[in-house]
C-alpha atoms as a PDB file:
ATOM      1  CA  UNK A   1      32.063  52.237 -54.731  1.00  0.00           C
ATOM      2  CA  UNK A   2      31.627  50.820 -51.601  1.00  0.00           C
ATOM      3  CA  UNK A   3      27.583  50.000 -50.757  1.00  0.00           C
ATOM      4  CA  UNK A   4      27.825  50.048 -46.957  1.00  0.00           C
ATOM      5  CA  UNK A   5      28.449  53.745 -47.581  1.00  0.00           C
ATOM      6  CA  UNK A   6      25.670  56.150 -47.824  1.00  0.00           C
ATOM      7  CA  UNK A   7      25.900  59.349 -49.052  1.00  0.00           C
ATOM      8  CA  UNK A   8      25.606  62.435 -46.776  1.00  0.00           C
ATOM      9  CA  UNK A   9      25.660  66.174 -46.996  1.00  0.00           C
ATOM     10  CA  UNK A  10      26.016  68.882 -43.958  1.00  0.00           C
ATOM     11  CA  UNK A  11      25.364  72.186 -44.713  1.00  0.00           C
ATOM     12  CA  UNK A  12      25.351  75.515 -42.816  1.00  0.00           C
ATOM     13  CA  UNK A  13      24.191  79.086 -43.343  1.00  0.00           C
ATOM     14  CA  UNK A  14      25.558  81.261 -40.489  1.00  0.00           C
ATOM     15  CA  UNK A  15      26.426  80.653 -36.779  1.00  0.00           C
ATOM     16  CA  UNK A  16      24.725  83.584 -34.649  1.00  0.00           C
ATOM     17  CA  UNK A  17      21.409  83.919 -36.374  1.00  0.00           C
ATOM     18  CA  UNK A  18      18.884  84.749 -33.913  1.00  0.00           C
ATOM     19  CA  UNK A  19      15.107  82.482 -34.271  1.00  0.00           C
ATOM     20  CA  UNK A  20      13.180  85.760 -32.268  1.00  0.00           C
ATOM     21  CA  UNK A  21      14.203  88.274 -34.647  1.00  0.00           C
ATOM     22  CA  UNK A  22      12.824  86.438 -37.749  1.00  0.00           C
ATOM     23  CA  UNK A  23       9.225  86.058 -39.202  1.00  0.00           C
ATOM     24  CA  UNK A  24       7.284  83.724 -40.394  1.00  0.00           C
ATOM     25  CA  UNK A  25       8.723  84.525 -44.049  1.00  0.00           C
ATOM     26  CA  UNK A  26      11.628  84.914 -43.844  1.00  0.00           C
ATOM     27  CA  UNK A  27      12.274  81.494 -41.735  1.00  0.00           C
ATOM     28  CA  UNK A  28       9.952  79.782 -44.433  1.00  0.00           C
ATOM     29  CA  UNK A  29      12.321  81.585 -47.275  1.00  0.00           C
ATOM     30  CA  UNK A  30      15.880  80.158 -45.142  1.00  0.00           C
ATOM     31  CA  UNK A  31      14.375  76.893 -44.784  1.00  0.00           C
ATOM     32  CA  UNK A  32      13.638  76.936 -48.327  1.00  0.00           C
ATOM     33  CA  UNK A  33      16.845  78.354 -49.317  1.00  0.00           C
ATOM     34  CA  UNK A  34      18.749  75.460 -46.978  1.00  0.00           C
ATOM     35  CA  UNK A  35      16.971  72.327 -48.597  1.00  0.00           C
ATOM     36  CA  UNK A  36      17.393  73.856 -51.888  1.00  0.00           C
ATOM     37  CA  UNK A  37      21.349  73.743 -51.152  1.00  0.00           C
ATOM     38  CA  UNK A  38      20.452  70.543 -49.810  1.00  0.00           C
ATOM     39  CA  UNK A  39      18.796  68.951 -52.722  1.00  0.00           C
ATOM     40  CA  UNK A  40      21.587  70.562 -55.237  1.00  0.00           C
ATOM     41  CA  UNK A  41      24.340  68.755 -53.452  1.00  0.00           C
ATOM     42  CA  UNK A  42      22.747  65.223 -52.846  1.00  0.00           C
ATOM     43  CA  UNK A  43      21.413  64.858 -56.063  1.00  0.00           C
ATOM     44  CA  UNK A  44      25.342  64.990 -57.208  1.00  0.00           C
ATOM     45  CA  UNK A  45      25.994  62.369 -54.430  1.00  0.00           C
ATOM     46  CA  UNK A  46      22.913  60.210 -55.330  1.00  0.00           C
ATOM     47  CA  UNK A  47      24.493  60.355 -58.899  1.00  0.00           C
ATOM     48  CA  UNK A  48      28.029  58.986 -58.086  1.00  0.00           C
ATOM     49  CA  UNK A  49      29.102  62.044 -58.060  1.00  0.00           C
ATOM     50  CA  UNK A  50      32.395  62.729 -55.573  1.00  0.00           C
ATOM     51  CA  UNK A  51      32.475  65.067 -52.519  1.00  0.00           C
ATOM     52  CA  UNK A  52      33.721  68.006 -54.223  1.00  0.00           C
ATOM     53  CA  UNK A  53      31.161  68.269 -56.777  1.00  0.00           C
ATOM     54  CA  UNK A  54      28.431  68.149 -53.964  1.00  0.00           C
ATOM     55  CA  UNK A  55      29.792  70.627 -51.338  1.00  0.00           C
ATOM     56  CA  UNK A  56      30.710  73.644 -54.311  1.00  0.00           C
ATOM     57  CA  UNK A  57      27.180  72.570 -55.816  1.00  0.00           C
ATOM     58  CA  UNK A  58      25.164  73.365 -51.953  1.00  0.00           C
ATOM     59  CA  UNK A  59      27.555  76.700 -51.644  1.00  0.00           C
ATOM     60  CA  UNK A  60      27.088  78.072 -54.928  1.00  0.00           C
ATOM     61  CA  UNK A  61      22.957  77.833 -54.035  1.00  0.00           C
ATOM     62  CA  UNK A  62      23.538  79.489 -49.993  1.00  0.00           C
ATOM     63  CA  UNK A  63      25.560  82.148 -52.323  1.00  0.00           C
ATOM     64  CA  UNK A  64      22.549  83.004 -54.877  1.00  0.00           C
ATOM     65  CA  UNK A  65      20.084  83.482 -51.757  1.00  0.00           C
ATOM     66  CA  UNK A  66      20.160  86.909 -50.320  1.00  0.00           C
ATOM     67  CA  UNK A  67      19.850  85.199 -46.937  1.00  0.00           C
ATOM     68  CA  UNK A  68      23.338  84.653 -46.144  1.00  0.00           C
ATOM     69  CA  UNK A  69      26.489  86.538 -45.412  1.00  0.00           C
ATOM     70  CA  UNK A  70      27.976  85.296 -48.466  1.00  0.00           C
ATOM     71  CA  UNK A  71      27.782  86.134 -52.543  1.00  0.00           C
ATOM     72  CA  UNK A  72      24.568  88.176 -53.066  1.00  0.00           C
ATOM     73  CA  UNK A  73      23.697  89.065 -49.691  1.00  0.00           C
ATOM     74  CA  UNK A  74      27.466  89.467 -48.539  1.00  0.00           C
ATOM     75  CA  UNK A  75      27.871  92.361 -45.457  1.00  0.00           C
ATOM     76  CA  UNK A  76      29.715  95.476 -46.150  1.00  0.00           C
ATOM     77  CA  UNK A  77      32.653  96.754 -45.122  1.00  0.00           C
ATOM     78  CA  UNK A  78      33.218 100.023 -43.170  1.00  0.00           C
ATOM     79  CA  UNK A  79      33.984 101.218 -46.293  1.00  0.00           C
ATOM     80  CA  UNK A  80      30.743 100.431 -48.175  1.00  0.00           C
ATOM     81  CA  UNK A  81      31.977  97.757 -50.032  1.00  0.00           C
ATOM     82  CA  UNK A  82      31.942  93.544 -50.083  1.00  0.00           C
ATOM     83  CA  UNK A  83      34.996  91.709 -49.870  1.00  0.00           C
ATOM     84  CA  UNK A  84      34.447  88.054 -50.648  1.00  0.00           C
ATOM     85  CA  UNK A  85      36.450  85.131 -49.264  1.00  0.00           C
ATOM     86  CA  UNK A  86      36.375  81.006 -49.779  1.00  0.00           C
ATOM     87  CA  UNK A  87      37.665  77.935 -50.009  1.00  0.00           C
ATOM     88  CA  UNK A  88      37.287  74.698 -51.016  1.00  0.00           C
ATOM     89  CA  UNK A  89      39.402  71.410 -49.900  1.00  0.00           C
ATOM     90  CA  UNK A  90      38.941  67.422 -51.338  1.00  0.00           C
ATOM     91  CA  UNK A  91      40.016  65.178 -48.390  1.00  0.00           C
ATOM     92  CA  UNK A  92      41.076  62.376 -50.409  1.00  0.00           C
ATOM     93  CA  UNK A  93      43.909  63.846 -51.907  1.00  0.00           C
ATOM     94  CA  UNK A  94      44.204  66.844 -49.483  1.00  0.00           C
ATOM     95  CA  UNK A  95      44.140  69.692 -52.377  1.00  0.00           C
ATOM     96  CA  UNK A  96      42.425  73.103 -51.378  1.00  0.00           C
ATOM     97  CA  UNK A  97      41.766  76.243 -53.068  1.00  0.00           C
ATOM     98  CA  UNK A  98      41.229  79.527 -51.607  1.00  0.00           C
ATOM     99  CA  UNK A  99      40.541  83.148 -52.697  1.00  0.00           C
ATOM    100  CA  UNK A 100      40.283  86.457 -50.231  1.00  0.00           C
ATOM    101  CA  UNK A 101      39.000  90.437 -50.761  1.00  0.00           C
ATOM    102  CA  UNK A 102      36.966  89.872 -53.748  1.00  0.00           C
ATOM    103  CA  UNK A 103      34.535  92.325 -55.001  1.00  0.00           C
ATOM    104  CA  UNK A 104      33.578  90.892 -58.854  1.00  0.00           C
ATOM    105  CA  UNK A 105      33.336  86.822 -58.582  1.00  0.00           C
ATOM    106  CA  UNK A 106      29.608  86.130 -58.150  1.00  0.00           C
ATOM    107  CA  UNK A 107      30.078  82.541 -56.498  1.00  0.00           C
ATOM    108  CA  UNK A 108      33.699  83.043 -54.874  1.00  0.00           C
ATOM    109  CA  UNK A 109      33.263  79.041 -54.109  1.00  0.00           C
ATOM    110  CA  UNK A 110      33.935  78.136 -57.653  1.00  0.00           C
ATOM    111  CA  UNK A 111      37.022  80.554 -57.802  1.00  0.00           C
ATOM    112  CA  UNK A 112      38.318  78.464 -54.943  1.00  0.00           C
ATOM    113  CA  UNK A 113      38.134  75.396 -56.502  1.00  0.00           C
ATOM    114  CA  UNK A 114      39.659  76.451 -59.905  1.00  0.00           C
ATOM    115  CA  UNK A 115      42.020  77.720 -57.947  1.00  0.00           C
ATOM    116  CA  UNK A 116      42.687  74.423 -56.762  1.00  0.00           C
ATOM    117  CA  UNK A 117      42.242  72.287 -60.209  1.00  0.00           C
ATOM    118  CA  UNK A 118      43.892  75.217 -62.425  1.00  0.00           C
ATOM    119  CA  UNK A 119      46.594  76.596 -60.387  1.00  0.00           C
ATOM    120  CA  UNK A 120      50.088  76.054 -59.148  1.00  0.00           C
ATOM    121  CA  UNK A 121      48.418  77.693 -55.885  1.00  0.00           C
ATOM    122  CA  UNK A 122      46.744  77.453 -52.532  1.00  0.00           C
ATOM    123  CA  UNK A 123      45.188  81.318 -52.089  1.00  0.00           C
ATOM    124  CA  UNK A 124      44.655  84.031 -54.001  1.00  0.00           C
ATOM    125  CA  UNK A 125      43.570  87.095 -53.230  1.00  0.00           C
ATOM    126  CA  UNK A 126      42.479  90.789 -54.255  1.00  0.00           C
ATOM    127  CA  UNK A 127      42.898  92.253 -57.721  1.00  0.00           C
ATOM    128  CA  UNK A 128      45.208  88.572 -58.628  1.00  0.00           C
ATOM    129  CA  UNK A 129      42.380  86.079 -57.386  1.00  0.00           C
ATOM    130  CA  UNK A 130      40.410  88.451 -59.949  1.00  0.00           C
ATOM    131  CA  UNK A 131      42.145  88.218 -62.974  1.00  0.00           C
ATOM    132  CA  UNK A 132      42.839  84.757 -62.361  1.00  0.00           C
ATOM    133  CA  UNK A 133      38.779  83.961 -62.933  1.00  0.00           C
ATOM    134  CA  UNK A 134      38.608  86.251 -65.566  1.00  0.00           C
ATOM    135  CA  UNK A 135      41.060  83.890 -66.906  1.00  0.00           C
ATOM    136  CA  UNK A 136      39.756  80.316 -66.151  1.00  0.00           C
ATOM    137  CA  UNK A 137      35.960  81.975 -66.996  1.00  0.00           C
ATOM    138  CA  UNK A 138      34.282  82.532 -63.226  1.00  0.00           C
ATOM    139  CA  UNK A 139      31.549  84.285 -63.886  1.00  0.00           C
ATOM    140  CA  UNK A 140      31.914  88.281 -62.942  1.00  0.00           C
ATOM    141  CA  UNK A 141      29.055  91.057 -61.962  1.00  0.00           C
ATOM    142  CA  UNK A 142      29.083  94.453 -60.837  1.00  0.00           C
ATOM    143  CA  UNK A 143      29.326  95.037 -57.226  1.00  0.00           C
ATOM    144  CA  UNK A 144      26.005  96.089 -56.719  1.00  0.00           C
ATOM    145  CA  UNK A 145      25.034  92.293 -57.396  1.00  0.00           C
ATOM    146  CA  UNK A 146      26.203  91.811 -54.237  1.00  0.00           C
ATOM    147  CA  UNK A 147      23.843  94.792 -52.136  1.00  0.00           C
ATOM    148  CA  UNK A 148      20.919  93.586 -50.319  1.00  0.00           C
ATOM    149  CA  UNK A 149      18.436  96.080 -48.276  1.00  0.00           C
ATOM    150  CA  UNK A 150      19.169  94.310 -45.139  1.00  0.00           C
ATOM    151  CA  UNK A 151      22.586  93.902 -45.735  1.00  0.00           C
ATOM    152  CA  UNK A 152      22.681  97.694 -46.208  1.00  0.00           C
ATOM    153  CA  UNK A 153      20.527  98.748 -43.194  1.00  0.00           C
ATOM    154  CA  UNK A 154      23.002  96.777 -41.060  1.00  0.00           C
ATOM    155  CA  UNK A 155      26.024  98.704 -42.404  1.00  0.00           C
ATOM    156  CA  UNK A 156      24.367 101.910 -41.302  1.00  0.00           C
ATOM    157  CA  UNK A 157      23.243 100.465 -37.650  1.00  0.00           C
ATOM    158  CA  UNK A 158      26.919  99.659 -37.888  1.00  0.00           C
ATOM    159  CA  UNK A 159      28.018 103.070 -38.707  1.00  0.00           C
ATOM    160  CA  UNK A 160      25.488 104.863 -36.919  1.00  0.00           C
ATOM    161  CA  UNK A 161      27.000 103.096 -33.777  1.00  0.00           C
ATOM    162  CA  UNK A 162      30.449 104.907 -33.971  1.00  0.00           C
ATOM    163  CA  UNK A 163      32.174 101.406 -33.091  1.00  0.00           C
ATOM    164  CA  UNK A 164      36.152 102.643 -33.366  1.00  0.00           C
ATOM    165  CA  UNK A 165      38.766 102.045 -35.517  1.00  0.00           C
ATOM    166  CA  UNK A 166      39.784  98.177 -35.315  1.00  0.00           C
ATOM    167  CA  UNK A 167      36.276  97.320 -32.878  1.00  0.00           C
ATOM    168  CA  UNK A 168      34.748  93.825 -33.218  1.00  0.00           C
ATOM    169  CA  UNK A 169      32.143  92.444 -31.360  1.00  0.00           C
ATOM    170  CA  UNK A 170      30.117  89.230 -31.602  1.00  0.00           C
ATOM    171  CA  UNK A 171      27.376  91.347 -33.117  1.00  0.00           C
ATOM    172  CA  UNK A 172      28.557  92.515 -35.904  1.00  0.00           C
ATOM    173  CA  UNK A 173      29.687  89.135 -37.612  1.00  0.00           C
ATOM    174  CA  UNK A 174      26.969  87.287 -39.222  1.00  0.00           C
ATOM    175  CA  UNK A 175      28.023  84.069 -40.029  1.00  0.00           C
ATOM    176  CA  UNK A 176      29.186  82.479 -43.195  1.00  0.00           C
ATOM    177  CA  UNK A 177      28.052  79.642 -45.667  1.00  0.00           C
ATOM    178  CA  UNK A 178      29.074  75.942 -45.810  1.00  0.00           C
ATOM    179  CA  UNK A 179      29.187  72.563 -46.760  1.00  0.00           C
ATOM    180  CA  UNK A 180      30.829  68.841 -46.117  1.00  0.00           C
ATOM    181  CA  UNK A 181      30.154  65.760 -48.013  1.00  0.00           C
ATOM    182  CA  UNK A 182      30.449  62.123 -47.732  1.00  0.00           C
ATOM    183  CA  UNK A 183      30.475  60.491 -50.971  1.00  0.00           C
ATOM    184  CA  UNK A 184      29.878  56.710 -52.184  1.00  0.00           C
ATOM    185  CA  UNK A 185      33.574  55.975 -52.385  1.00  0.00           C
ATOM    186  CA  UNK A 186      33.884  57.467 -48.801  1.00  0.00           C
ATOM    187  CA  UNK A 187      35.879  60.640 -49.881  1.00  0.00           C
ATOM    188  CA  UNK A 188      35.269  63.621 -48.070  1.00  0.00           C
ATOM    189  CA  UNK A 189      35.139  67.119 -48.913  1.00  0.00           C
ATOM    190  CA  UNK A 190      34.577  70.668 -47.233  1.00  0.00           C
ATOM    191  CA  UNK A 191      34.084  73.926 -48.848  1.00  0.00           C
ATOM    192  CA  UNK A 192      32.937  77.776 -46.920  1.00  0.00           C
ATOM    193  CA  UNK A 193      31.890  80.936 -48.249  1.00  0.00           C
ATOM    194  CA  UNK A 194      31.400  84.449 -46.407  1.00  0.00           C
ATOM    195  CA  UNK A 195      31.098  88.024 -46.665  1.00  0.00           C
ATOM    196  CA  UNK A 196      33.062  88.219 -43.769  1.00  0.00           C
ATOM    197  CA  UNK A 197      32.314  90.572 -40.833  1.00  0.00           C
ATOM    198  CA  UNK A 198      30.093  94.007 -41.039  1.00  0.00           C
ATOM    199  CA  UNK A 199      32.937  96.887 -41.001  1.00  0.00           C
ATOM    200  CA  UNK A 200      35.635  95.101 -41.477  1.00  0.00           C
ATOM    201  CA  UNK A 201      38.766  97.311 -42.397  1.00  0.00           C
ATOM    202  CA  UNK A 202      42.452  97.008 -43.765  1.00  0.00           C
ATOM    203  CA  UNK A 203      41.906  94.044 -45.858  1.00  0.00           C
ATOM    204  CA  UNK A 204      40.843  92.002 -42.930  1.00  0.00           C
ATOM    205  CA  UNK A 205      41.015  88.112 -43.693  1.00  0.00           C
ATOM    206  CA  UNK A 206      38.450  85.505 -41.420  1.00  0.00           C
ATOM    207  CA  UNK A 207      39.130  82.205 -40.789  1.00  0.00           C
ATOM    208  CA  UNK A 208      37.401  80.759 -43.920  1.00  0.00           C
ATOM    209  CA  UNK A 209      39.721  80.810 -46.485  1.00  0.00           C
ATOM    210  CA  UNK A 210      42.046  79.776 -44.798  1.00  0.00           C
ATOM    211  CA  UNK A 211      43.034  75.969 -44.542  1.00  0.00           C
ATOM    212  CA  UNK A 212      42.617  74.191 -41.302  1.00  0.00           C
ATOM    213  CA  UNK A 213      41.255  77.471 -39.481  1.00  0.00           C
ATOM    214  CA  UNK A 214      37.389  77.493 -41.157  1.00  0.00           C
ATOM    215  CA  UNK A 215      37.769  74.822 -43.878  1.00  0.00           C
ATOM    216  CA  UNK A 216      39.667  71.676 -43.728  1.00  0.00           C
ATOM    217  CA  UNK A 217      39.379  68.171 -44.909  1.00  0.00           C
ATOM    218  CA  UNK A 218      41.127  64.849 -45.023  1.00  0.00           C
ATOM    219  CA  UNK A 219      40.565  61.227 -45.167  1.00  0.00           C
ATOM    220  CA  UNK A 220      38.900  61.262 -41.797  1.00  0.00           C
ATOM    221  CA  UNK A 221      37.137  63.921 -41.476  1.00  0.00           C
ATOM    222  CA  UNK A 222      35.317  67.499 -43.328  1.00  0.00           C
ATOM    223  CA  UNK A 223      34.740  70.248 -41.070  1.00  0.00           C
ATOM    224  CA  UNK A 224      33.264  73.649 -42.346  1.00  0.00           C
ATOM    225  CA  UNK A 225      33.526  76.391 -39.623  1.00  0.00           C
ATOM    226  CA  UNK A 226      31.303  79.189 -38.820  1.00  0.00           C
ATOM    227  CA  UNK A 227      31.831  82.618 -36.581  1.00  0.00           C
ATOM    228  CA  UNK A 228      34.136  85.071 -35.138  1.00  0.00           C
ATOM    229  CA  UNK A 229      36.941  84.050 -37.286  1.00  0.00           C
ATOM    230  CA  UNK A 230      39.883  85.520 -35.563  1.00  0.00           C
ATOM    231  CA  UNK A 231      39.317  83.008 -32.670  1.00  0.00           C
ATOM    232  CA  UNK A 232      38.950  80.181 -35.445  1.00  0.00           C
ATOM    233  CA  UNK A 233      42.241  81.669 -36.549  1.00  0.00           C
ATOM    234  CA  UNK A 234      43.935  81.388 -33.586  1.00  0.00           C
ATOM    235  CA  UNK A 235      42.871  77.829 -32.758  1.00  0.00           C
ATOM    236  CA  UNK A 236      43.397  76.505 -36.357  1.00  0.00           C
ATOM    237  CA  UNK A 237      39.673  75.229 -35.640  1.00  0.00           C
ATOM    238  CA  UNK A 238      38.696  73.029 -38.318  1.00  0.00           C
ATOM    239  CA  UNK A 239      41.921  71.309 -38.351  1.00  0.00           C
ATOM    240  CA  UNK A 240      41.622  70.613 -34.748  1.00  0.00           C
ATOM    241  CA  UNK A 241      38.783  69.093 -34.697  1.00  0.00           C
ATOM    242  CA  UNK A 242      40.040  66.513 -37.938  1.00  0.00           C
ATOM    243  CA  UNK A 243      43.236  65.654 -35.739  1.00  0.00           C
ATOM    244  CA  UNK A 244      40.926  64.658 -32.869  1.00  0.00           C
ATOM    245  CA  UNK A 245      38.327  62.795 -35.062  1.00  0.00           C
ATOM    246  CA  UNK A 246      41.854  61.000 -36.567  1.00  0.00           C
ATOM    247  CA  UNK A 247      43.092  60.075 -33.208  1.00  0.00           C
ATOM    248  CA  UNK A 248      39.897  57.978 -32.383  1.00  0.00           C
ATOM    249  CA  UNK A 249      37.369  60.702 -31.026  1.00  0.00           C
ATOM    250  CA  UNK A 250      33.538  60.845 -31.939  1.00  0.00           C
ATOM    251  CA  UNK A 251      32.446  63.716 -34.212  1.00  0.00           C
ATOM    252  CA  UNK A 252      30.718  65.253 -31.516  1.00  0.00           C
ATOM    253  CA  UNK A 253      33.269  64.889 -28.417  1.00  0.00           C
ATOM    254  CA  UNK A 254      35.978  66.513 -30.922  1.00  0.00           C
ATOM    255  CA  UNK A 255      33.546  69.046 -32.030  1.00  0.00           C
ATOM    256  CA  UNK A 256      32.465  69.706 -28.514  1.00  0.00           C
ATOM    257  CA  UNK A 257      35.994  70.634 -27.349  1.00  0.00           C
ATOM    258  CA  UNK A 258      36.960  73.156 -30.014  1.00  0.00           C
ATOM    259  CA  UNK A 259      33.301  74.504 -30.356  1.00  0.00           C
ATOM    260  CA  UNK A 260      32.152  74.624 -27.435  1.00  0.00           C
ATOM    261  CA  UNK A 261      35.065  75.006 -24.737  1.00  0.00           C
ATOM    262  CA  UNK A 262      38.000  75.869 -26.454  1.00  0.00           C
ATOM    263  CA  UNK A 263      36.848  79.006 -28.774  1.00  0.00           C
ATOM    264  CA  UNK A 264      34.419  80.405 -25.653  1.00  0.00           C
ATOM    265  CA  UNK A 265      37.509  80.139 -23.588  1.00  0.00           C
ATOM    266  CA  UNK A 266      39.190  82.862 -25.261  1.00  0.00           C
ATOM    267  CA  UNK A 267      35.922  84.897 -25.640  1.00  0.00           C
ATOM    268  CA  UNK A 268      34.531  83.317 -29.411  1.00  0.00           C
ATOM    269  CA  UNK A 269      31.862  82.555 -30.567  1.00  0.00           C
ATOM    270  CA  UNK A 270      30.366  79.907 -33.555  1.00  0.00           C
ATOM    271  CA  UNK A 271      29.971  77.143 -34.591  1.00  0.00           C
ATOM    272  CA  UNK A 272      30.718  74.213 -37.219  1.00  0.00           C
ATOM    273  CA  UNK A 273      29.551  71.462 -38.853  1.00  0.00           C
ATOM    274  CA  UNK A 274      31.517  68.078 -38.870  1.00  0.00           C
ATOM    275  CA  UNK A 275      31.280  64.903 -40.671  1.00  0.00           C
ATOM    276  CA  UNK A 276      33.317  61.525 -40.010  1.00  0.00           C
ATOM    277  CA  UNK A 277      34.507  58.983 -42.928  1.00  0.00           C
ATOM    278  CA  UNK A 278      32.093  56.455 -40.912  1.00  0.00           C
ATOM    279  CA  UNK A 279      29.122  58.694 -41.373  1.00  0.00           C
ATOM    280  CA  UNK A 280      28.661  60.635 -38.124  1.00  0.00           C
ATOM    281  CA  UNK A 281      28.425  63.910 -38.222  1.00  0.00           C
ATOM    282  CA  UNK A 282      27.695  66.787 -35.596  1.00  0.00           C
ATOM    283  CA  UNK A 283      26.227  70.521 -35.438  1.00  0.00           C
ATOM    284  CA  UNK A 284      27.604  71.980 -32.568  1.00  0.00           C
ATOM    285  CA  UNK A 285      27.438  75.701 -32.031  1.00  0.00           C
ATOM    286  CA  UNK A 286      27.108  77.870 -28.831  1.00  0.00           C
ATOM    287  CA  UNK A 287      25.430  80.799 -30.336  1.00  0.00           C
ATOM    288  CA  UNK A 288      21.752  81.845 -30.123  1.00  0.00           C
ATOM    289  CA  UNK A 289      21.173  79.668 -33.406  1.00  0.00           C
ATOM    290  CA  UNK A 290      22.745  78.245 -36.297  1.00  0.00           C
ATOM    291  CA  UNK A 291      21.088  77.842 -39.524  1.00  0.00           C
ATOM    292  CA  UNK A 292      21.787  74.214 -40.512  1.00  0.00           C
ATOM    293  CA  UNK A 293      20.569  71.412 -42.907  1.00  0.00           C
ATOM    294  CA  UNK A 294      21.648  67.460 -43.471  1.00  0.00           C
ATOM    295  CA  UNK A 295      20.627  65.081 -45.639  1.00  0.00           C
ATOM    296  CA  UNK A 296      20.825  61.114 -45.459  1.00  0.00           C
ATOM    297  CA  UNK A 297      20.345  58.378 -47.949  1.00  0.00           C
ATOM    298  CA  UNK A 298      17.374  58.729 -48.314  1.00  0.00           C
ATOM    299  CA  UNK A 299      17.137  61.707 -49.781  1.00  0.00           C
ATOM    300  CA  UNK A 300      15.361  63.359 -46.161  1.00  0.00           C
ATOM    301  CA  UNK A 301      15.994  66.937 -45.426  1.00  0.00           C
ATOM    302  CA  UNK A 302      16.423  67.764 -42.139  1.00  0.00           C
ATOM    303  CA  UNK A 303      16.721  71.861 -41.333  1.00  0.00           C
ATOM    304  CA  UNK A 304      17.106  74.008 -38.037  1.00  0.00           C
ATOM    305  CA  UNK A 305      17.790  77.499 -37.305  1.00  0.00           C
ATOM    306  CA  UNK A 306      17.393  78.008 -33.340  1.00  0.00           C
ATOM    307  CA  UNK A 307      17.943  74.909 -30.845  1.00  0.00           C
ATOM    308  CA  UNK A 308      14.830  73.197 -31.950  1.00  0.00           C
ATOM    309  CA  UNK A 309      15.520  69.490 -33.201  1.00  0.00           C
ATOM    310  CA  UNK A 310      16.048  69.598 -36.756  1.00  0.00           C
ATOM    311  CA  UNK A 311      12.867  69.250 -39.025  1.00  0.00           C
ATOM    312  CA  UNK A 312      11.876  67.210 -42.039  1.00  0.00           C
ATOM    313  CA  UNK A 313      11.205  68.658 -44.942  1.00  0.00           C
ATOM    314  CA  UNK A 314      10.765  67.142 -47.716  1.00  0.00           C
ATOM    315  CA  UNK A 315       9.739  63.096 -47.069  1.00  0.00           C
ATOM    316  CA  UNK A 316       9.839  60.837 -49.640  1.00  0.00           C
END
């Protein structure tokens, strides 16, 4: 354990979220919701615990709240359904776990990481990924767990639209779910969870479960990615930004050119959340808002949804 160290924790709810459109409730219920995931993870770290253990711990919370497009309050499909994707990756030893199109794992975030511990493989997906947690013991539920009355009303907006076969926008993606971590050792670790995007079709795949486009870590960096995921796709996103963080650049200047020039230059949108080996870390995104939490040493909570500076939340 190294004592110049200090344990840190990112997390993120969902690029795209928009600070007008909410009320007083429901922000008070995501900020809640965000230090909760916030408080599960550090407390791991504060223990000794490593990276991995901390970022799966802060997912598996953003997936219980009904507030985020992942787990129980997943978006549907154009079909009516939820198809579940995640990952999970330990940047010390550069392992990673990944599972795509599920409909029965409650917290696809643990299936990711069994999938890395009790495996031969990378990614699973569909029916497979499935029977693989029924296997190792993931917990299962109907798929009605998954239905939230919001959720639902935006799947008929969606339909009631008539967008056409194969039509994406920017607004009808609503984010995803995510954590890095720091531990006392200086490991790093990444993990992302999502619903994916309203009316999806065909089995469509985002960028987060798949490694080095919304999820990567290493021994240099953890990035967790957030937004339209075919342009995190075709950037290989969260990898970039760990190659420029490795070859000397600041969390926030490596951030800033796959964030915030490179993905808007082909017509994306999102954002990320970033954390450096040495401790820095950075929040870019370059939609309306971006529901996002940290916590230091200290055990501080700081949240955000809009561009407002980050707020405390629970002092000590």
């Amino acid at each position: 354990m190294n004592a110049s160290l200090k344990p840190t924790l990112l997390i993120h709810g969902g690029a795209g979220a928009i600070p007008e459109a909410l009320d007083d409730e429901d922000a008070r219920a995501i900020r809640a919701a965000l230090t909760d995931a916030l408080r599960s993870g550090h407390a791991l770290l504060e223990a000794g615990a490593a990276a991995l253990e901390a970022v799966v711990a802060a997912v598996t919370v953003l997936e219980d709240a009904p507030w985020f497009n992942a787990g129980h309050g997943a978006v549907y499909t154009h079909d009516g359904r939820h198809e579940l994707d995640a990952a999970a990756m330990d940047g010390a030893t550069l392992r990673a776990g990944s599972v795509a199109g599920l409909r029965h794992v409650r917290n696809p975030v643990q299936l990711a990481r069994a999938v890395m511990e009790r495996s031969p493989h990378v990614m699973l997906a569909g029916a497979g990924a499935e029977d693989f947690a029924r296997v190792v013991g993931v917990a299962m539920v109907e798929p009605a767990y998954f239905d939230t009355p919001k959720r639902y009303q935006e799947w008929r907006d969606y339909l009631h639209a008539a967008q056409g076969p194969g039509t994406a926008s920017s607004t009808n993606y609503f984010g995803t779910v995510g954590a890095v971590a720091l531990d006392a050792r200086g490991q790093l670790a990444a993990a992302t969870s999502t619903g994916g995007m309203t009316g999806k079709r065909w089995g469509r795949i985002g960028d987060t479960p798949v490694i080095g486009a919304g999820t990567y870590a290493d021994s240099c960096a953890a990035v967790s990615c957030t937004g339209w995921g075919e342009f995190y796709l075709r950037t290989c996103a969260a990898h970039g930004i760990c190659t420029r963080i490795a070859a000397g650049a600041a969390p926030d200047v490596a951030a800033d050119a796959v964030i915030m020039q490179q993905i808007p230059a082909l017509g994306g949108s999102g954002g990320a959340i970033v954390l450096a080996a040495d401790g820095r870390f950075a929040l870019p995104f370059n939609t309306a808002g971006m529901y996002r939490g940290s916590m230091d040493a200290a055990g501080v909570a700081r949240i955000a949804i809009g561009r407002e500076a980050p707020r405390v939340c629970n002092p000590r």
